[in-house]
N, C-alpha and C. Protein backbone atom coordinates (compact mmCIF):
# COMPACT_ATOMS: atom_id res chain seq x y z
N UNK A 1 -1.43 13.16 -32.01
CA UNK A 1 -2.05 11.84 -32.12
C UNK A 1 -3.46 11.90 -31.54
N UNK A 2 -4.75 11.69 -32.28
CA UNK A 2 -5.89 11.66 -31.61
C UNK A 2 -6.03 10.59 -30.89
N UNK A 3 -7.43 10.41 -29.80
CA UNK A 3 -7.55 9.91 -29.10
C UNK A 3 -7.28 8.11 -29.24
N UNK A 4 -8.20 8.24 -30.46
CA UNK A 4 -8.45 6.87 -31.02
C UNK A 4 -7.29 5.79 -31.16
N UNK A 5 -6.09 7.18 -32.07
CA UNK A 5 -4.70 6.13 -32.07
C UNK A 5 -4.15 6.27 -31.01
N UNK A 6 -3.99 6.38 -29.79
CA UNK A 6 -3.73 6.25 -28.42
C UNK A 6 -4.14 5.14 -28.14
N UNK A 7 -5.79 4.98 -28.04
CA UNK A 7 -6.04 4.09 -27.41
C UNK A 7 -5.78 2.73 -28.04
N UNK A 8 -5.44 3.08 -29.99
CA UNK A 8 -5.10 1.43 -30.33
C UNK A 8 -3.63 1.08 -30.42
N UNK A 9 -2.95 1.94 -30.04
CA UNK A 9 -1.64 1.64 -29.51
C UNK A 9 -1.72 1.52 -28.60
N UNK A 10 -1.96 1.87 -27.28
CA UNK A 10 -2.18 0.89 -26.24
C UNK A 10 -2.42 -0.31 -25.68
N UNK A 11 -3.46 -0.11 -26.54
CA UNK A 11 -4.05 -2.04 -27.05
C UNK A 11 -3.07 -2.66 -27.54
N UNK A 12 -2.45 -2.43 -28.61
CA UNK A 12 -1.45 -3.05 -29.37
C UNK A 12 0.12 -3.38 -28.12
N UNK A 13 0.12 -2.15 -27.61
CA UNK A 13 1.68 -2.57 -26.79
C UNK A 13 1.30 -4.04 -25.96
N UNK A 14 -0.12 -3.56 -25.02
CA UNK A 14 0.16 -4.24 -24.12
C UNK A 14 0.37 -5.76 -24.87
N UNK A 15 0.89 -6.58 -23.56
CA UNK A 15 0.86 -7.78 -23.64
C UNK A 15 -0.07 -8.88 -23.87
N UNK A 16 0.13 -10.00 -24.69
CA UNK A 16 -1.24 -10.41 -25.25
C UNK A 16 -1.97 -10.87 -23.95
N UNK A 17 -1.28 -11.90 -23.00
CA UNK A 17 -1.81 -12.39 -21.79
C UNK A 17 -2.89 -10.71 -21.35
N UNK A 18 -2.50 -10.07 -21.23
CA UNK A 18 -3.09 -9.13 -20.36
C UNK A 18 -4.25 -8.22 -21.44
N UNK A 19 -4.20 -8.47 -22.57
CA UNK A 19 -5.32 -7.94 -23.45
C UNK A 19 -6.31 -8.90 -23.18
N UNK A 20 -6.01 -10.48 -22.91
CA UNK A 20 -7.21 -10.98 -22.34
C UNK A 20 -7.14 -11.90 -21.14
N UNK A 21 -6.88 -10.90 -20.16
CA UNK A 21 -7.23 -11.28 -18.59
C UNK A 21 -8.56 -11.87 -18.49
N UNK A 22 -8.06 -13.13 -17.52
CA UNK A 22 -9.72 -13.41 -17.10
C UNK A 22 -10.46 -13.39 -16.07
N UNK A 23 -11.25 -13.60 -15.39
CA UNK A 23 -11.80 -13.75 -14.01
C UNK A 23 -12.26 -15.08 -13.73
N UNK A 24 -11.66 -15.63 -12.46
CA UNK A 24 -12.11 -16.54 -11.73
C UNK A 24 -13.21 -16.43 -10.76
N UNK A 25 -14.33 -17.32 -10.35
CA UNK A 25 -15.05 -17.22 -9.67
C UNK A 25 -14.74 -18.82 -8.94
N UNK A 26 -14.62 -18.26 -7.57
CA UNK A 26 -14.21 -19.56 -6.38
C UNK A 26 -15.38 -19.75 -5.53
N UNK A 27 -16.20 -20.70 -4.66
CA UNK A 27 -16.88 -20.76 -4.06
C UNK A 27 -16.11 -22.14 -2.76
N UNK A 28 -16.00 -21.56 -1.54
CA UNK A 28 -14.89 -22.63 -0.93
C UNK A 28 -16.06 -23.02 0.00
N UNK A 29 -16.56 -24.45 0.59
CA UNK A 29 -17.06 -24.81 0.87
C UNK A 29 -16.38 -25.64 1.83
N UNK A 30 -17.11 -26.13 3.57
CA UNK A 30 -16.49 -27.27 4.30
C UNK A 30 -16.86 -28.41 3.64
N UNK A 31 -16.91 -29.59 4.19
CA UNK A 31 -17.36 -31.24 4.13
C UNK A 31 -18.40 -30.96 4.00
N UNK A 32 -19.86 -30.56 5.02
CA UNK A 32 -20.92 -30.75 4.81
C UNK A 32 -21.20 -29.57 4.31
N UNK A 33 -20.87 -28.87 3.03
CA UNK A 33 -20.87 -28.11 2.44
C UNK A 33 -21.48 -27.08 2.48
N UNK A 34 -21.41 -26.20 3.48
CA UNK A 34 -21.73 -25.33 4.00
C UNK A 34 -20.58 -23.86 3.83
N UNK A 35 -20.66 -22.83 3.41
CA UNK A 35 -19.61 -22.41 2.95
C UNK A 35 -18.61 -21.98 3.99
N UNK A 36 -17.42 -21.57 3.64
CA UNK A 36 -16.11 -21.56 4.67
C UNK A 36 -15.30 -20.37 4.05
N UNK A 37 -15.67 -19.10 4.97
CA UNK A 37 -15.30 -18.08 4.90
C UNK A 37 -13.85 -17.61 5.65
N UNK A 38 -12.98 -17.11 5.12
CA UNK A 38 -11.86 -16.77 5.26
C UNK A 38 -10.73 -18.15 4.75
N UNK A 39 -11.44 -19.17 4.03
CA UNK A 39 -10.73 -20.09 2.59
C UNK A 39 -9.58 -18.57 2.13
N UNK A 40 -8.34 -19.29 2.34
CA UNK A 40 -7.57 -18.83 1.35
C UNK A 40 -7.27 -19.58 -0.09
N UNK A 41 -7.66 -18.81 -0.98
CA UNK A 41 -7.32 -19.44 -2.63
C UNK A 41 -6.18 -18.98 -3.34
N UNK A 42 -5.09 -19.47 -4.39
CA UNK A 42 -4.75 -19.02 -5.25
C UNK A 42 -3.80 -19.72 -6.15
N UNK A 43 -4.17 -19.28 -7.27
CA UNK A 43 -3.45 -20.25 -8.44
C UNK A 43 -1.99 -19.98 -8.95
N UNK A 44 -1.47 -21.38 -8.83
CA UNK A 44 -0.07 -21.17 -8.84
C UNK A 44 0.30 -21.95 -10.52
N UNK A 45 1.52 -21.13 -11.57
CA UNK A 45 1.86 -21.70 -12.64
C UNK A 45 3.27 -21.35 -12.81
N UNK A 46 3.94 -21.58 -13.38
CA UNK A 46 5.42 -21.01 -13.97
C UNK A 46 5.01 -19.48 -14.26
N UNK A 47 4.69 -19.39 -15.27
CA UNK A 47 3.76 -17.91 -15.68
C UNK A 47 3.72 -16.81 -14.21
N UNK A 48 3.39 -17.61 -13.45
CA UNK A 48 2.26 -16.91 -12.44
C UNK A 48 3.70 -16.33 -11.54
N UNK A 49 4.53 -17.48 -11.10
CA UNK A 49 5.88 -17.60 -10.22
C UNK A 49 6.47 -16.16 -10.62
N UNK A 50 6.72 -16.31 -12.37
CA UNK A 50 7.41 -15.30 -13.23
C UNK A 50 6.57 -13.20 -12.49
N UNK A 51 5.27 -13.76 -11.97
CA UNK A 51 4.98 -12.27 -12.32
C UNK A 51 4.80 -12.19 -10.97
N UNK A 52 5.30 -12.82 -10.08
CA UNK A 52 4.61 -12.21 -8.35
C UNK A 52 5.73 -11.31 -8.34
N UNK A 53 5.45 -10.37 -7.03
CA UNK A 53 6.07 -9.58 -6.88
C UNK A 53 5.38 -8.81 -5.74
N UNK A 54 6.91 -8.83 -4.38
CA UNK A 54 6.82 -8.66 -3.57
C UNK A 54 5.33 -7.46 -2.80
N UNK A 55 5.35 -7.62 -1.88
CA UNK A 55 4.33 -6.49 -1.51
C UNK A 55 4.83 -5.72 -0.48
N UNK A 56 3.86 -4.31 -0.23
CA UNK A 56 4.94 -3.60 0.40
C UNK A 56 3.92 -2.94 1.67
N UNK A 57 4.32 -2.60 2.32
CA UNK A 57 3.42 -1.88 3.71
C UNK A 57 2.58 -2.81 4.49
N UNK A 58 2.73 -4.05 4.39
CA UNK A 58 2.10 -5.22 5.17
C UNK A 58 2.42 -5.59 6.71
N UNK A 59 1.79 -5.36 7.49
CA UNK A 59 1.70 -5.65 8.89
C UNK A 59 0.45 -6.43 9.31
N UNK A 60 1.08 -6.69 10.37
CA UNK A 60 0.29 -7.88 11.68
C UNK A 60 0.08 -7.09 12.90
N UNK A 61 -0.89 -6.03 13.40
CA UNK A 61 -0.38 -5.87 14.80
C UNK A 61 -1.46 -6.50 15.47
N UNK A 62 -0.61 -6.31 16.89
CA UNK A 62 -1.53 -6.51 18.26
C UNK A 62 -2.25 -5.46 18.74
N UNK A 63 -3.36 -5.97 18.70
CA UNK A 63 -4.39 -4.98 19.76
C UNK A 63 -5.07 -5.94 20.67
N UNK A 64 -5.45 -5.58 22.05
CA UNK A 64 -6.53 -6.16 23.14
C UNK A 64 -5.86 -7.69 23.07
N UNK A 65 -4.34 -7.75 22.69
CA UNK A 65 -4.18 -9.21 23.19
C UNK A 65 -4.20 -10.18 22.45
N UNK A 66 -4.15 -9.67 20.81
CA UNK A 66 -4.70 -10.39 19.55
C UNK A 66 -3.89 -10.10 18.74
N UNK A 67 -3.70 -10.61 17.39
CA UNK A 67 -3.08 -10.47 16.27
C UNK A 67 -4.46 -9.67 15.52
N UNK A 68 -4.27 -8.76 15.13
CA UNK A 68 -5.51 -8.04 14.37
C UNK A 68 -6.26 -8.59 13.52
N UNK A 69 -5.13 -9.46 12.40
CA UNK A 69 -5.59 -10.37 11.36
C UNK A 69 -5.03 -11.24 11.34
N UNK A 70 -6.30 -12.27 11.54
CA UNK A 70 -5.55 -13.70 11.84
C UNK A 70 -4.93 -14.37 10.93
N UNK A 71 -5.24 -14.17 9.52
CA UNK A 71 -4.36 -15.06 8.44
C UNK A 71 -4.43 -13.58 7.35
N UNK A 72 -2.82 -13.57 6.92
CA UNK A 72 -2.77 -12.73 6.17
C UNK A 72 -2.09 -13.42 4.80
N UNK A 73 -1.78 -12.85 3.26
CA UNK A 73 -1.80 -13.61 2.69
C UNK A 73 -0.39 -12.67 1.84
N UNK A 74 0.82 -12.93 1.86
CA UNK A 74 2.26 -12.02 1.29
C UNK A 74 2.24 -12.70 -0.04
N UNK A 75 2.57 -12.39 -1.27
CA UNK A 75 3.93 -13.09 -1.76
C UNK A 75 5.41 -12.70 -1.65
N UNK A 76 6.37 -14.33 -1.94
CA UNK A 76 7.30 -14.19 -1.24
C UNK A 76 8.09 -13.23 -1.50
N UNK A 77 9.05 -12.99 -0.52
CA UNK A 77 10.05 -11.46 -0.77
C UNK A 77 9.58 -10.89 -0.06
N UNK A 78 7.95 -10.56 0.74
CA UNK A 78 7.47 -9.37 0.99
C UNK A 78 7.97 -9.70 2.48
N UNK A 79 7.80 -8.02 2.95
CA UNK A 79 8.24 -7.74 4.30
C UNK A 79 7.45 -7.22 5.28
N UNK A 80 7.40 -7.91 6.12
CA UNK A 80 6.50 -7.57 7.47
C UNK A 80 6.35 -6.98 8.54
N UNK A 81 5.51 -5.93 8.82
CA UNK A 81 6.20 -5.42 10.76
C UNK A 81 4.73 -6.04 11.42
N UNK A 82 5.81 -5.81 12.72
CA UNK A 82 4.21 -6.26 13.72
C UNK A 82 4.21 -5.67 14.54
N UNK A 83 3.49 -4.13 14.61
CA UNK A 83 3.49 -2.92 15.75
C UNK A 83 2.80 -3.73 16.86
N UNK A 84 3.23 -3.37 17.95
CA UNK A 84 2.21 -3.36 19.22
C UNK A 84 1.53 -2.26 19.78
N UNK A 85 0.68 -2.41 19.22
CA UNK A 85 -0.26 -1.51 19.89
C UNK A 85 -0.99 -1.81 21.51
N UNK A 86 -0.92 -2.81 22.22
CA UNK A 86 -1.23 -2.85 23.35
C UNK A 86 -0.50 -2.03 24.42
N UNK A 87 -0.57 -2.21 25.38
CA UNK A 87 -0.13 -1.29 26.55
C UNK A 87 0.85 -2.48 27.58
N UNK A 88 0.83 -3.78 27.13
CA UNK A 88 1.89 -4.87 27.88
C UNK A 88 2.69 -5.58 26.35
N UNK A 89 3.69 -5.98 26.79
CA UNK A 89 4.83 -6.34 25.66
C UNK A 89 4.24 -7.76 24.90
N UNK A 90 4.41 -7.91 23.99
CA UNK A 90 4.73 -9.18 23.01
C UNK A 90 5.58 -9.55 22.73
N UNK A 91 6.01 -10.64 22.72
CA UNK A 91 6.73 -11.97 21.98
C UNK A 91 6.63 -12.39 20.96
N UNK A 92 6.99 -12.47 19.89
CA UNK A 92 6.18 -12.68 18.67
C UNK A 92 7.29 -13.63 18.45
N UNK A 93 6.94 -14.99 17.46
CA UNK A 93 7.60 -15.86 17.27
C UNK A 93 6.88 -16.87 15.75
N UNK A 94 7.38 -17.46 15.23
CA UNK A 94 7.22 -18.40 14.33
C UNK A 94 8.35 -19.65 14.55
N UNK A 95 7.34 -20.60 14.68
CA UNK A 95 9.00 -22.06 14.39
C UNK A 95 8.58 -22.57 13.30
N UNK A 96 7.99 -22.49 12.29
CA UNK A 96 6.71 -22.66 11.19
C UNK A 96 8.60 -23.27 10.35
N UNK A 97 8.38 -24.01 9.53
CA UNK A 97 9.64 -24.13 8.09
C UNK A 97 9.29 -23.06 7.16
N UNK A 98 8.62 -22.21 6.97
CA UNK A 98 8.26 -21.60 6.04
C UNK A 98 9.43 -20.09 6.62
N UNK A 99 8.81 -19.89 7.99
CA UNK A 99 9.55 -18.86 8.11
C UNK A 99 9.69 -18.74 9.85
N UNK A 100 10.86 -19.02 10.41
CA UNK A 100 11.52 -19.24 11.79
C UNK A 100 12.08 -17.93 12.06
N UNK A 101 11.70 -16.89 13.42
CA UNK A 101 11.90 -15.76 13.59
C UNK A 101 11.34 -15.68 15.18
N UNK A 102 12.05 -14.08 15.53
CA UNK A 102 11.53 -13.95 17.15
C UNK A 102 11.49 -12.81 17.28
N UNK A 103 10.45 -12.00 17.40
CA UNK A 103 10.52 -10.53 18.08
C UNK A 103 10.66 -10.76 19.33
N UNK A 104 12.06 -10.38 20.64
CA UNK A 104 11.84 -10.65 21.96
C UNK A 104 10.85 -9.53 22.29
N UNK A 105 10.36 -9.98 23.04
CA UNK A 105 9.51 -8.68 24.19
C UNK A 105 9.47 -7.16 23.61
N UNK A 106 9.01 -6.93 23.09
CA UNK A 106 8.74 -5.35 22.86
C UNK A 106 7.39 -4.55 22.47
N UNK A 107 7.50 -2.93 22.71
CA UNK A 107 6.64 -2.40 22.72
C UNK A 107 6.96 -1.37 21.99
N UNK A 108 5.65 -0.82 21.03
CA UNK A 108 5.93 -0.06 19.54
C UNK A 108 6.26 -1.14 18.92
N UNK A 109 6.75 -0.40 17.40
CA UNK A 109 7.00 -1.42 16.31
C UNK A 109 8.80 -1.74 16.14
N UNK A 110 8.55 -2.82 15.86
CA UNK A 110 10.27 -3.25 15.83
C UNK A 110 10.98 -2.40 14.53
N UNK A 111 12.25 -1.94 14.34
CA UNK A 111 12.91 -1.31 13.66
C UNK A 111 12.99 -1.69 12.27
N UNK A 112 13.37 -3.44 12.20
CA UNK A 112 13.45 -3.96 11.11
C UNK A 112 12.04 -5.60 11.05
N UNK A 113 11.77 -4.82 9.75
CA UNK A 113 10.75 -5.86 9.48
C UNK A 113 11.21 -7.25 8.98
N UNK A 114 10.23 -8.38 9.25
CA UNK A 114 10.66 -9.70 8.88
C UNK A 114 10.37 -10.12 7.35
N UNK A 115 11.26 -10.52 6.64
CA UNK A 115 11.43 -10.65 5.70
C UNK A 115 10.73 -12.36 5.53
N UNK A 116 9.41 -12.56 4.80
CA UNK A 116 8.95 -13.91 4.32
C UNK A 116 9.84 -14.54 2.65
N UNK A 117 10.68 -15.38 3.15
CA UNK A 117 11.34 -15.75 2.02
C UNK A 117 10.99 -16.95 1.25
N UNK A 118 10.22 -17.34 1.82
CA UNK A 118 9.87 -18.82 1.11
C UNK A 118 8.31 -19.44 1.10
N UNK A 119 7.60 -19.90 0.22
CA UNK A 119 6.50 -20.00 0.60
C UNK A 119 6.24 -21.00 1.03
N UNK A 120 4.45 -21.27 1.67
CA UNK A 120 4.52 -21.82 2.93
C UNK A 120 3.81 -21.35 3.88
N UNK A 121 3.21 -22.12 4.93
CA UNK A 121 2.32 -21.22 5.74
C UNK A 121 3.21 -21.44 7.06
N UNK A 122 3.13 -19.88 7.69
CA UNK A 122 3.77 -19.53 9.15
C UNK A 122 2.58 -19.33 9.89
N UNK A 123 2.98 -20.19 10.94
CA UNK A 123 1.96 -20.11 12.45
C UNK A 123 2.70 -19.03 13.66
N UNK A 124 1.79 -18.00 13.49
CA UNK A 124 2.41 -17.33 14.64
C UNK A 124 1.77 -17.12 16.30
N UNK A 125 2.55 -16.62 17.09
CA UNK A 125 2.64 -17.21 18.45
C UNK A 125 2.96 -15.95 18.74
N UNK A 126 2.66 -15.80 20.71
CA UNK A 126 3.14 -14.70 21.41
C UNK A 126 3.50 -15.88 22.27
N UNK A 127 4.75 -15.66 23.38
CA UNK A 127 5.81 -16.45 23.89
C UNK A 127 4.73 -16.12 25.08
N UNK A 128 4.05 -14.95 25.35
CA UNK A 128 3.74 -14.13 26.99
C UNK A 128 2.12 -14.75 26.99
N UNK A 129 1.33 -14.81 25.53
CA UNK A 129 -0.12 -15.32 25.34
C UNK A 129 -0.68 -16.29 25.01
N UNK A 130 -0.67 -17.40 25.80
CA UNK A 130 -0.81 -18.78 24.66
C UNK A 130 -2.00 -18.40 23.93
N UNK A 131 -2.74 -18.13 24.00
CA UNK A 131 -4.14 -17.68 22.99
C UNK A 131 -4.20 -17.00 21.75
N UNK A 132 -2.75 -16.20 21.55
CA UNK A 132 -2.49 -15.29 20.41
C UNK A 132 -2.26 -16.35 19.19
N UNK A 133 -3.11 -16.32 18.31
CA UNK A 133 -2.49 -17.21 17.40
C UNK A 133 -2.98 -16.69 15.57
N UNK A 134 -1.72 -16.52 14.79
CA UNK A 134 -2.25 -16.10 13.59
C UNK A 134 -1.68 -16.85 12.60
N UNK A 135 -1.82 -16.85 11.16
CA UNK A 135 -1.11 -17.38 9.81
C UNK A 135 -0.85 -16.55 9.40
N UNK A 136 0.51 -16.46 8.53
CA UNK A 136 0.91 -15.94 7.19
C UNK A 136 0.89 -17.49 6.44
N UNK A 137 0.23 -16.80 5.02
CA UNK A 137 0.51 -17.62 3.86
C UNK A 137 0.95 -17.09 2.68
N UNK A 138 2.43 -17.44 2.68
CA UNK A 138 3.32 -16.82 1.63
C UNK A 138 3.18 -17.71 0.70
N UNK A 139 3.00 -17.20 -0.03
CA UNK A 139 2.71 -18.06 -2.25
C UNK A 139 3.84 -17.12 -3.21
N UNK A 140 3.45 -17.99 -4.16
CA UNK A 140 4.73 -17.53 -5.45
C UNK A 140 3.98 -17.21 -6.64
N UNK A 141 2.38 -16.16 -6.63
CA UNK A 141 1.45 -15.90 -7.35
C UNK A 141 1.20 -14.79 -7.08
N UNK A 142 0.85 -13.84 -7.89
CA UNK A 142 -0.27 -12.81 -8.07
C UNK A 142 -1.44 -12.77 -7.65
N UNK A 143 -2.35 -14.02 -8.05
CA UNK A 143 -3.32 -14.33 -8.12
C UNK A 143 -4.10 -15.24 -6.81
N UNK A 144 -4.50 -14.38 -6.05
CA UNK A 144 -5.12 -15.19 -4.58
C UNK A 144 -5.86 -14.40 -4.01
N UNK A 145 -6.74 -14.72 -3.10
CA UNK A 145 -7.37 -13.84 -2.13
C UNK A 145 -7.74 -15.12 -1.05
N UNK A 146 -8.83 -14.02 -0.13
CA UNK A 146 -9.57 -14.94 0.53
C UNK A 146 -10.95 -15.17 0.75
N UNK A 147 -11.68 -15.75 0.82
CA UNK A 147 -13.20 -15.94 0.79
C UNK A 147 -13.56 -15.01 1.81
N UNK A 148 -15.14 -14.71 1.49
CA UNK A 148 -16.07 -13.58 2.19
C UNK A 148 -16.52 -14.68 2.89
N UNK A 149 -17.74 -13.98 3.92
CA UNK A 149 -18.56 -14.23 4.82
C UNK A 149 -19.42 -15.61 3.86
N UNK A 150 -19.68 -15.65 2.51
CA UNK A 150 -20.45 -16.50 1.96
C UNK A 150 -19.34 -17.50 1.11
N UNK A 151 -18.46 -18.01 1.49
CA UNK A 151 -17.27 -18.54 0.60
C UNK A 151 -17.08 -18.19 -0.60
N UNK A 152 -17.23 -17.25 -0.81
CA UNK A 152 -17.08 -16.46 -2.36
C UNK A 152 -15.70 -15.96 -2.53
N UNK A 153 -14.94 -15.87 -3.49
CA UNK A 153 -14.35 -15.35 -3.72
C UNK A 153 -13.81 -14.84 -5.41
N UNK A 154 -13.50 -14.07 -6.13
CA UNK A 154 -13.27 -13.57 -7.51
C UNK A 154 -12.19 -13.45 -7.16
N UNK A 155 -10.96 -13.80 -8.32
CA UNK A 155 -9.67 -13.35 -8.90
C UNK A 155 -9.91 -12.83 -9.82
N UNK A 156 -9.37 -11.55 -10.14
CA UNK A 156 -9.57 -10.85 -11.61
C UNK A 156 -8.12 -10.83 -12.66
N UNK A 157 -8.07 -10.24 -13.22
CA UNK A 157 -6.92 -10.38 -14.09
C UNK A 157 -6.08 -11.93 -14.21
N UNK A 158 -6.65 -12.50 -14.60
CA UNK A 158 -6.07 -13.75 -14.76
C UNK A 158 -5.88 -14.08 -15.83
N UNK A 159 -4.55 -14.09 -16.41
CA UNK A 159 -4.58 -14.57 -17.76
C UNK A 159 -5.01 -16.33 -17.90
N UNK A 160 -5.50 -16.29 -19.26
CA UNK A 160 -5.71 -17.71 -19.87
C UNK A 160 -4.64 -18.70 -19.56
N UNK A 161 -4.45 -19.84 -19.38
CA UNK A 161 -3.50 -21.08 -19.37
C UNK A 161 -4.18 -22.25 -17.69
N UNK A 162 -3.11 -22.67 -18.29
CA UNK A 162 -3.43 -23.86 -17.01
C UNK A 162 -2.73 -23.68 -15.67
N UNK A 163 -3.74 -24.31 -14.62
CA UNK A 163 -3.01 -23.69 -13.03
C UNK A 163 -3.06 -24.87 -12.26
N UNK A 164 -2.60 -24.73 -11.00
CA UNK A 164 -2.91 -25.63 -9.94
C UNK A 164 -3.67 -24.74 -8.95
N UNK A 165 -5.06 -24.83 -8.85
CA UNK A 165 -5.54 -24.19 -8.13
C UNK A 165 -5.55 -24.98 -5.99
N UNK A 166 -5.12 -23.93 -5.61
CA UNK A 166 -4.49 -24.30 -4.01
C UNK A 166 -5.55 -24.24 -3.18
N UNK A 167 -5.98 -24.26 -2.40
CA UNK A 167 -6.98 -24.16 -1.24
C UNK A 167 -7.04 -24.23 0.17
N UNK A 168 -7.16 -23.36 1.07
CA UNK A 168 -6.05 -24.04 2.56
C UNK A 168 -7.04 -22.76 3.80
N UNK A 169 -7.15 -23.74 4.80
CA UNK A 169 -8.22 -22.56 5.78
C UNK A 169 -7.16 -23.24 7.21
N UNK A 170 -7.37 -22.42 8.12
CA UNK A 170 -6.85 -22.34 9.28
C UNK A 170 -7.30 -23.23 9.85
N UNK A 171 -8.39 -24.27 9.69
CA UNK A 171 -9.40 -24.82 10.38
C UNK A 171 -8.82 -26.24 10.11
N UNK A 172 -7.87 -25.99 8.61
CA UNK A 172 -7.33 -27.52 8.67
C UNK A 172 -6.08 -28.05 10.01
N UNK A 173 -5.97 -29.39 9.69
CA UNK A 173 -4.91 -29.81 10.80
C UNK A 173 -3.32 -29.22 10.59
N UNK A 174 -2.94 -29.04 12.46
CA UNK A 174 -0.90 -28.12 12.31
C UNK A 174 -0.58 -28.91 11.01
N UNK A 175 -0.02 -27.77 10.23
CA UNK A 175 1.38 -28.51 9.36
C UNK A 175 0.47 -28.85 7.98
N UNK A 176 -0.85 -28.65 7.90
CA UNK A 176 -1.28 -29.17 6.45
C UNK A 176 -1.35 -28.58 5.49
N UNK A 177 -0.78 -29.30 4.23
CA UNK A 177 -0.30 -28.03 3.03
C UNK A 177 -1.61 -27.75 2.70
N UNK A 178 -1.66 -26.93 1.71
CA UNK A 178 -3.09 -26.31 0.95
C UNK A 178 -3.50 -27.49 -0.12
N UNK A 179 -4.44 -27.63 0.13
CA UNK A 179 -5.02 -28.67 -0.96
C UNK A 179 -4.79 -27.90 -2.63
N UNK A 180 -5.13 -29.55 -3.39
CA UNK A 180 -4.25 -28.87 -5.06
C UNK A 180 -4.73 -29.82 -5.73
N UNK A 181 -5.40 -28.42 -6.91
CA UNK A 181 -6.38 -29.30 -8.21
C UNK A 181 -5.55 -28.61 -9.57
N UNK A 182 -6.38 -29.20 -10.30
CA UNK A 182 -5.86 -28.47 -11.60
C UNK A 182 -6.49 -27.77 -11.98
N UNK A 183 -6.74 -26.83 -12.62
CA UNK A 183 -7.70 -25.76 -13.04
C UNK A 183 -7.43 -25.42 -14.06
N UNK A 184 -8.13 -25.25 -15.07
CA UNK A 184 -7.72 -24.47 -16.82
C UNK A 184 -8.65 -23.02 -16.66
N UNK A 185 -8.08 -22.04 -16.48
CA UNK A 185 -8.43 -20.89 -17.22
C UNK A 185 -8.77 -20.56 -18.71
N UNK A 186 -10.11 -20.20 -18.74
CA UNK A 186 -10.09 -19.97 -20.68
C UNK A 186 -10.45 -18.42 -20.52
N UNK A 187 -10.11 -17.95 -21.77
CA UNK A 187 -10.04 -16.86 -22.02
C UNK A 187 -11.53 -16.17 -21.77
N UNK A 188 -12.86 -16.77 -21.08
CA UNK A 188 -13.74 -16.34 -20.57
C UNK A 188 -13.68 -16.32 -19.46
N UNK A 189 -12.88 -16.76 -18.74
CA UNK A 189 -12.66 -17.02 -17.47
C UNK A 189 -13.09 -18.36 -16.99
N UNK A 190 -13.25 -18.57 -15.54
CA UNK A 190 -12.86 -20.27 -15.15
C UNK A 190 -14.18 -19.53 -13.85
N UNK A 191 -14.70 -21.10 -13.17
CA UNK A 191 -15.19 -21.06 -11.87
C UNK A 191 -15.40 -22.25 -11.63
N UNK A 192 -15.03 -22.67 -10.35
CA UNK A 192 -14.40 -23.74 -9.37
C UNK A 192 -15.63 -23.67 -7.85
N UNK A 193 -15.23 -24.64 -7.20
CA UNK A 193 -16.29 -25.22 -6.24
C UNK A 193 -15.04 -26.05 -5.32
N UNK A 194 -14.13 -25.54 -4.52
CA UNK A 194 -12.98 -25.98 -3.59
C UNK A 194 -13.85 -26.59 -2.16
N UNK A 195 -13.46 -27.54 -1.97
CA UNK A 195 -14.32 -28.39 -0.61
C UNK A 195 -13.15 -28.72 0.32
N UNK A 196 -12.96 -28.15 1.34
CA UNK A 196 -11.98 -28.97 2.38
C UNK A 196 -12.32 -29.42 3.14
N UNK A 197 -11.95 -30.78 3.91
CA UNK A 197 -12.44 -31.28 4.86
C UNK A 197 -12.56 -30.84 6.24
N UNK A 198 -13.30 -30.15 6.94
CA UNK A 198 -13.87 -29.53 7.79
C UNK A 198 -14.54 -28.86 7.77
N UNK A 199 -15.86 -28.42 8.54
CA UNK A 199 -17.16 -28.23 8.83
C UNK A 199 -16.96 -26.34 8.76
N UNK A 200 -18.06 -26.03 7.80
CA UNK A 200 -18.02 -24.64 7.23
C UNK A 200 -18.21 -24.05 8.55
N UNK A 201 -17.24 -23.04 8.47
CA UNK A 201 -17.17 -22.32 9.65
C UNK A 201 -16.01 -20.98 9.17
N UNK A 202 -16.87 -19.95 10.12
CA UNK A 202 -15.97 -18.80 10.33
C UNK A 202 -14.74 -18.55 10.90
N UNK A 203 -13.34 -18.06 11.07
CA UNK A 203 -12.58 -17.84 11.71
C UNK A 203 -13.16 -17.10 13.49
C-alpha cells in the first residue's frame, strides 16, 4: 500500500468529530478586568462526559511546608498520591463533598493513592499546618486547562457541538461552584472572554 493510501485511510477511519477538532481560545479575566491567571476552564457536554478518561501518575506533594501545586485539575476516576517530601510529617485531609479523605501523619508517600470519584472541587488541608492549603478540581471532560500568567488559555482538539463552558479560580468564595455559560463550538473553532467576580490576581 503506498503512502498516499495510508494516509487516506486513515483519514477515512478516523472519527468524523476528530477529523475536525477544533481549538478554543479562553481569555479569563477578574471584575476590573484585569487578567486572572491560574482561571481554571473547561467545557462540559454529554459527548465530552462520554470521552473523559481517567488520568494516571498525578500527585500533590509537600515541599518547605506547602502543597507544590496549589490547584490541580483530574478527571474523575483518576488517582492521586501525595509524597512528602519534607523532613516533619503531614496530615493531609479533605472534608470538601466532592471528595472526604485523611492521610494520618506520615512521611514518604502513602501506599495507596486517593481515588477522586466525583466531580467537584476538593479543598485540601494539613491537620499539623493551618497555612497549607490546595484544590483539586475533578470534571467529567477532556477538555480543560488552566490560564497562564496573562489569562490565556487554548483547548485544542475540540470537537464541533455545543458546551457549557465552566470557569472557577481559587480566589472565589469556600464552597463556590464554577461559573457556567453556554458556548457553541464551530468547526473553526470558538473564543470566549470568562469574567469572575474578583480582582485579577495571581495565585
Amino acid at each position: 500500500m503506498t503512502t498516499t493510501r495510508i494516509l487516506a485511510f486513515l483519514l477515512f477511519a478516523l472519527p468524523a468529530w476528530a477529523a475536525h477538532a477544533a481549538s478554543v481560545e479562553i481569555k479569563a479575566q477578574g471584575s476590573d478586568g484585569k487578567p486572572l491567571a491560574h482561571t481554571v476552564v473547561f467545557l462540559e457536554s454529554r459527548d465530552a462526559k462520554a470521552a473523559a478518561k481517567p488520568l494516571s501518575d498525578v500527585e500533590i506533594a509537600q515541599a518547605e511546608r506547602r502543597f507544590v501545586q496549589r490547584v490541580t485539575v483530574v478527571t474523575v476516576g483518576s488517582e492521586l498520591r501525595f509524597p512528602n517530601r519534607d523532613k516533619v510529617r503531614h496530615h493531609v485531609y479533605s472534608f470538601s463533598p466532592a471528595k472526604t479523605f485523611e492521610l494520618k501523619l506520615y512521611a514518604g508517600t502513602p501506599a495507596n493513592p486517593v481515588l477522586f470519584d466525583k466531580p467537584g472541587i476538593a479543598v485540601l488541608g494539613c491537620n499539623i499546618h493551618d497555612s497549607m492549603v490546595a484544590w483539586v478540581v475533578v470534571v467529567e471532560t477532556p477538555y480543560f486547562g488552566q490560564a497562564d500568567a496573562q489569562g490565556a488559555l487554548r483547548l485544542d482538539n475540540v470537537p464541533p457541538g455545543a458546551y457549557r463552558l465552566r470557569s472557577w479560580h481559587a480566589g472565589l468564595p469556600p464552597g463556590a461552584a464554577a461559573l457556567d455559560e453556554a458556548l457553541v463550538v464551530a468547526a473553526d473553532g470558538a473564543s470566549a472572554v470568562v469574567k469572575l467576580p474578583l480582582a485579577g490576581s495571581a495565585l
